[in-house]
Structures are given as structure tokens and as C-alpha cells.
PDB file of N, CA and C in Angstrom:
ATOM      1  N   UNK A   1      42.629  39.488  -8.481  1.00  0.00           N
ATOM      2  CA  UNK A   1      41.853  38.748  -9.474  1.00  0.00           C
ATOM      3  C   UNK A   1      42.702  38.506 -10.726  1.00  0.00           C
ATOM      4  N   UNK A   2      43.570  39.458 -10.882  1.00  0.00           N
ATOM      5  CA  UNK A   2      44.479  39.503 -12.271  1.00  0.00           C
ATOM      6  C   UNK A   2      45.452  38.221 -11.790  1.00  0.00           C
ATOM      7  N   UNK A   3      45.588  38.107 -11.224  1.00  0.00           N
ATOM      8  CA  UNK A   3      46.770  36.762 -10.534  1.00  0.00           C
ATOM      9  C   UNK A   3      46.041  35.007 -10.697  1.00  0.00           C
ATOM     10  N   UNK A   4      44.874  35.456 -10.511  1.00  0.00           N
ATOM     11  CA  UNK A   4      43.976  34.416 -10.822  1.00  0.00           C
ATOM     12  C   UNK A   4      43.666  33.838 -11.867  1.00  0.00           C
ATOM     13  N   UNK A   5      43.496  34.578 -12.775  1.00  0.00           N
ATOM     14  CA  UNK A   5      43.003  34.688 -14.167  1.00  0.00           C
ATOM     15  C   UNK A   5      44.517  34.309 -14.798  1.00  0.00           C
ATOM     16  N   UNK A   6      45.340  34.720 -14.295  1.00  0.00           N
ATOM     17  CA  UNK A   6      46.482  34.045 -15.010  1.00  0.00           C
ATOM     18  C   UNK A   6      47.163  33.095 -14.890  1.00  0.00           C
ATOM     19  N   UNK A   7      46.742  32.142 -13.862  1.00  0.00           N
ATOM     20  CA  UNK A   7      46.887  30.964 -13.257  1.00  0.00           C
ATOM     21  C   UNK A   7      45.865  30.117 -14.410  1.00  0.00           C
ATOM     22  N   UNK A   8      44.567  30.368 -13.973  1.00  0.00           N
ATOM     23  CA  UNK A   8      43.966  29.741 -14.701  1.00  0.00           C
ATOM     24  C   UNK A   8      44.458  29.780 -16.568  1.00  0.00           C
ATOM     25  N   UNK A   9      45.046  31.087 -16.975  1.00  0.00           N
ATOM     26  CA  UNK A   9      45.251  30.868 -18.529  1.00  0.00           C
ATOM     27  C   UNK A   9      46.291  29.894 -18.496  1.00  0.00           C
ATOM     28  N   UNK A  10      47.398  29.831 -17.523  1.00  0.00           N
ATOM     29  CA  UNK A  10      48.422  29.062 -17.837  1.00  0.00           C
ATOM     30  C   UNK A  10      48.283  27.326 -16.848  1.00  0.00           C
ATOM     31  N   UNK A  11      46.864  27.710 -16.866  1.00  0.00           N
ATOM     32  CA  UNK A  11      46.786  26.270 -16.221  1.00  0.00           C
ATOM     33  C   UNK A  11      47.235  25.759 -15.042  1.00  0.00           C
ATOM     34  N   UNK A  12      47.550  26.552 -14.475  1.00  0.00           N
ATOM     35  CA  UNK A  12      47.348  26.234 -12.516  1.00  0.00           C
ATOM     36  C   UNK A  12      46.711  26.236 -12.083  1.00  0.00           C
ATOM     37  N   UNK A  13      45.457  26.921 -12.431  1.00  0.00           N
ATOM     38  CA  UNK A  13      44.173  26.434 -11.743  1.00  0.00           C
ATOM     39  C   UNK A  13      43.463  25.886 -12.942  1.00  0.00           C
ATOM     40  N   UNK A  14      42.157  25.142 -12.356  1.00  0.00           N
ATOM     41  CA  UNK A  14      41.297  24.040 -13.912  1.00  0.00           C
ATOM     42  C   UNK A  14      40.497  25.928 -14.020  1.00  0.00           C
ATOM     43  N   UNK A  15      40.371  25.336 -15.154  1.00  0.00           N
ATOM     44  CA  UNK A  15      39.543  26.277 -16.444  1.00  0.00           C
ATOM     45  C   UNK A  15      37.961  26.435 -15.751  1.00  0.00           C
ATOM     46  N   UNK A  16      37.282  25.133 -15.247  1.00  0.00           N
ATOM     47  CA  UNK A  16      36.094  25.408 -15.007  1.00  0.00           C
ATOM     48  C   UNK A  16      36.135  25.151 -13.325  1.00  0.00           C
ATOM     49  N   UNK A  17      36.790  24.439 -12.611  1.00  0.00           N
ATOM     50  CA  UNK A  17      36.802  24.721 -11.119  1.00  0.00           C
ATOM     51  C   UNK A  17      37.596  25.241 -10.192  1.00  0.00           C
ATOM     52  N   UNK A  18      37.658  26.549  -9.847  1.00  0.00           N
ATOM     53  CA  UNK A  18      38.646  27.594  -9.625  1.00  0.00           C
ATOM     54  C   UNK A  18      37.601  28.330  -8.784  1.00  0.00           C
ATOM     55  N   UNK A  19      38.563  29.238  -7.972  1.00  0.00           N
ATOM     56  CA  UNK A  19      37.854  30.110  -6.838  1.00  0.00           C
ATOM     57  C   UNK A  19      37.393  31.190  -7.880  1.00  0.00           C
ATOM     58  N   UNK A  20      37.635  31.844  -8.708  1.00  0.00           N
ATOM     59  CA  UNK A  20      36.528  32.954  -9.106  1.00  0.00           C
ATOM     60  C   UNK A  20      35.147  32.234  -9.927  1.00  0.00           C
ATOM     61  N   UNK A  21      35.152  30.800 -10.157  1.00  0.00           N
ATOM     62  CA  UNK A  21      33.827  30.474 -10.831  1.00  0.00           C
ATOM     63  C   UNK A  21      33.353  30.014  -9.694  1.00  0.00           C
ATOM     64  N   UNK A  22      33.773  29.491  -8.454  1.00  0.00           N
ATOM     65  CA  UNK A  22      33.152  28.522  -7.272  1.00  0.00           C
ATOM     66  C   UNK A  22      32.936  29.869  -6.332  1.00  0.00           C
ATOM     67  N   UNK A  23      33.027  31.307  -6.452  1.00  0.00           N
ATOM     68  CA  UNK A  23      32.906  32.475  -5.373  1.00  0.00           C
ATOM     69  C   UNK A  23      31.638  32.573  -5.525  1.00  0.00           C
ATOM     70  N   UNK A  24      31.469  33.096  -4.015  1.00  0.00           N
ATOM     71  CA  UNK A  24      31.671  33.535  -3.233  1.00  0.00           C
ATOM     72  C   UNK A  24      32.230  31.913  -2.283  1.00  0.00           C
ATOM     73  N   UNK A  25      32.838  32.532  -1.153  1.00  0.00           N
ATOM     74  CA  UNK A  25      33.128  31.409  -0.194  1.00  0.00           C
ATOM     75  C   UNK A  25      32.985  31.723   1.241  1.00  0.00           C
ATOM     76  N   UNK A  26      32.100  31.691   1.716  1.00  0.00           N
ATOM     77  CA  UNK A  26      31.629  32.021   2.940  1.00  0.00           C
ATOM     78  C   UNK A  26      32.300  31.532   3.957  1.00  0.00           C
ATOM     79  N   UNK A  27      32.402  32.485   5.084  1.00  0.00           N
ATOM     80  CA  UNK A  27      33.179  31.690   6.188  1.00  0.00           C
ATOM     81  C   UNK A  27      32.750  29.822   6.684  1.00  0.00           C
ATOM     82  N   UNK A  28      31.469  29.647   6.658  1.00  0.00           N
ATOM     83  CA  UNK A  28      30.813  28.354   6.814  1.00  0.00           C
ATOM     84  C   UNK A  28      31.660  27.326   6.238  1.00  0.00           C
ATOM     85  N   UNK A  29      31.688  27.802   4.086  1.00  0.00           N
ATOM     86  CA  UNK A  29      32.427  27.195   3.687  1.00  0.00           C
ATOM     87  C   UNK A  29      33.862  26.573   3.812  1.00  0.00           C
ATOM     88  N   UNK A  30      34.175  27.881   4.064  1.00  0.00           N
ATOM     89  CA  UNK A  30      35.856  28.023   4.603  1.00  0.00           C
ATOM     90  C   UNK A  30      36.441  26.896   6.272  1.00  0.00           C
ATOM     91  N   UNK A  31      35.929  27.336   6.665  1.00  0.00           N
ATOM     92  CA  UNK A  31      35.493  26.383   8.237  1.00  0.00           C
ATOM     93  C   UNK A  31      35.228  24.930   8.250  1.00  0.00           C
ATOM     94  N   UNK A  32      34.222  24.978   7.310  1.00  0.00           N
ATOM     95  CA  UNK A  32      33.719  23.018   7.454  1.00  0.00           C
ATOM     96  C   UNK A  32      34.503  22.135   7.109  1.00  0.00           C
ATOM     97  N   UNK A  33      34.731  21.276   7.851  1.00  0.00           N
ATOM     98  CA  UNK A  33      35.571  20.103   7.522  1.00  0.00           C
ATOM     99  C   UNK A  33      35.306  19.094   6.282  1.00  0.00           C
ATOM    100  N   UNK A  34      34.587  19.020   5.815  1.00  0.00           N
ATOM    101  CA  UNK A  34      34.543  19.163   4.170  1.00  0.00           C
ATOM    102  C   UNK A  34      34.675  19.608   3.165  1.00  0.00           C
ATOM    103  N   UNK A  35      36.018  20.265   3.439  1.00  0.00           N
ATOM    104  CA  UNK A  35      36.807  21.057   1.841  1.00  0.00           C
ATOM    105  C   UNK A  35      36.898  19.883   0.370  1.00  0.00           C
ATOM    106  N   UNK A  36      35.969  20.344  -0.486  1.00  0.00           N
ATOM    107  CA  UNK A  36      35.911  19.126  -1.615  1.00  0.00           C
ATOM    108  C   UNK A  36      36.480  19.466  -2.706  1.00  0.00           C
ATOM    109  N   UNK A  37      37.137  20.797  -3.033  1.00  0.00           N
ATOM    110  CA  UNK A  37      37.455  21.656  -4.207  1.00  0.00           C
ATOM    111  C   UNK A  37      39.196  21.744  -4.486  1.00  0.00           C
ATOM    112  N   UNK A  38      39.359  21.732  -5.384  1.00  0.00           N
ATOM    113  CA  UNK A  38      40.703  21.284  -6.138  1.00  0.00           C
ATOM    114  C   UNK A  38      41.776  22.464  -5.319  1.00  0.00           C
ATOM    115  N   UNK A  39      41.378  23.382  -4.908  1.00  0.00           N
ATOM    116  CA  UNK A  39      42.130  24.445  -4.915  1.00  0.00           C
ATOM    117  C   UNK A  39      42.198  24.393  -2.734  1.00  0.00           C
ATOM    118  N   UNK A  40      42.997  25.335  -2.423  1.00  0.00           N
ATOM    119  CA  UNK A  40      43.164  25.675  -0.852  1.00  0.00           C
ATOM    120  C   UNK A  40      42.296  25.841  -0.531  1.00  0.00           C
ATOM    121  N   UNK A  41      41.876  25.936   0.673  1.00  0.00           N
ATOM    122  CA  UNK A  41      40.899  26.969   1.541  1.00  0.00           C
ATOM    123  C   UNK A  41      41.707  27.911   1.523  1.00  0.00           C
ATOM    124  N   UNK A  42      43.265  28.201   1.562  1.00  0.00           N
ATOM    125  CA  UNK A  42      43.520  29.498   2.208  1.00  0.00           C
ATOM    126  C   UNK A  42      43.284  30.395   0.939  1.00  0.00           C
ATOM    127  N   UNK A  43      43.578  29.885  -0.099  1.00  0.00           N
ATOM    128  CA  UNK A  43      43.273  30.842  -1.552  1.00  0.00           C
ATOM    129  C   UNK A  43      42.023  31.004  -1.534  1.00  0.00           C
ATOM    130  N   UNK A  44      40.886  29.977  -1.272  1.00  0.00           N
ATOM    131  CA  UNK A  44      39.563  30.400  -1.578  1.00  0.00           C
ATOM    132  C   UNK A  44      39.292  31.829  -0.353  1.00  0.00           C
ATOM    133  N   UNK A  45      39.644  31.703   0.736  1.00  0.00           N
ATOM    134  CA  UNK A  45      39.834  32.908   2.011  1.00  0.00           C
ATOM    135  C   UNK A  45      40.662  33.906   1.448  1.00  0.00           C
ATOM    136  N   UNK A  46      41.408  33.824   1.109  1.00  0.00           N
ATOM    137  CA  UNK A  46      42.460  34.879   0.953  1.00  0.00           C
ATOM    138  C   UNK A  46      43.303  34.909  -0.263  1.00  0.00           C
ATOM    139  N   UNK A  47      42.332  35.360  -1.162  1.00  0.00           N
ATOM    140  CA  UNK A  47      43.092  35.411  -2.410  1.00  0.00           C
ATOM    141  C   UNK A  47      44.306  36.152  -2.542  1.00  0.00           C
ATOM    142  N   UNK A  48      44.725  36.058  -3.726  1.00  0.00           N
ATOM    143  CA  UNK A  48      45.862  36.985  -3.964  1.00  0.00           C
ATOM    144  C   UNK A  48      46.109  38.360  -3.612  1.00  0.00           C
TER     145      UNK A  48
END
């Protein structure tokens, strides 16, 4: 989570759409062929 949070301070990830404000991510999510979110599936699965 600390890896995250520091992405987001230095602006690699957006401030308001990022896997710790868009969590939880359910396998469903992870799976469906409609990934709509700025960031990986594999980061939203398997964070840091």
C-alpha cells in the first residue's frame, strides 16, 4: 500500500482514480472483458 500511495503523491497514479480508492476488485472485476480504469488489471489483482 506504501508503494501506492507514493505513486499516487508523485503522480503515477491520478489522485482520485487509482486502485486503493476504486478497491476492492473482485475476481468478476478482474476477469471481465471490460477493464474501463486508468490503471492494469494486473495491479488492480496484484498489487505491490
Amino acid at each position: 500500500i506504501r508503494q501506492e500511495i507514493s505513486d499516487i503523491e508523485s503522480g503515477k497514479l491520478d489522485m482520485t482514480v487509482n486502485p486503493l480508492k476504486m478497491a476492492p476488485h473482485t475476481q468478476e472485476q478482474v476477469i471481465n472483458s471490460n477493464w474501463n480504469r486508468p490503471y492494469s488489471r494486473e495491479l488492480a489483482a496484484f498489487p505491490y
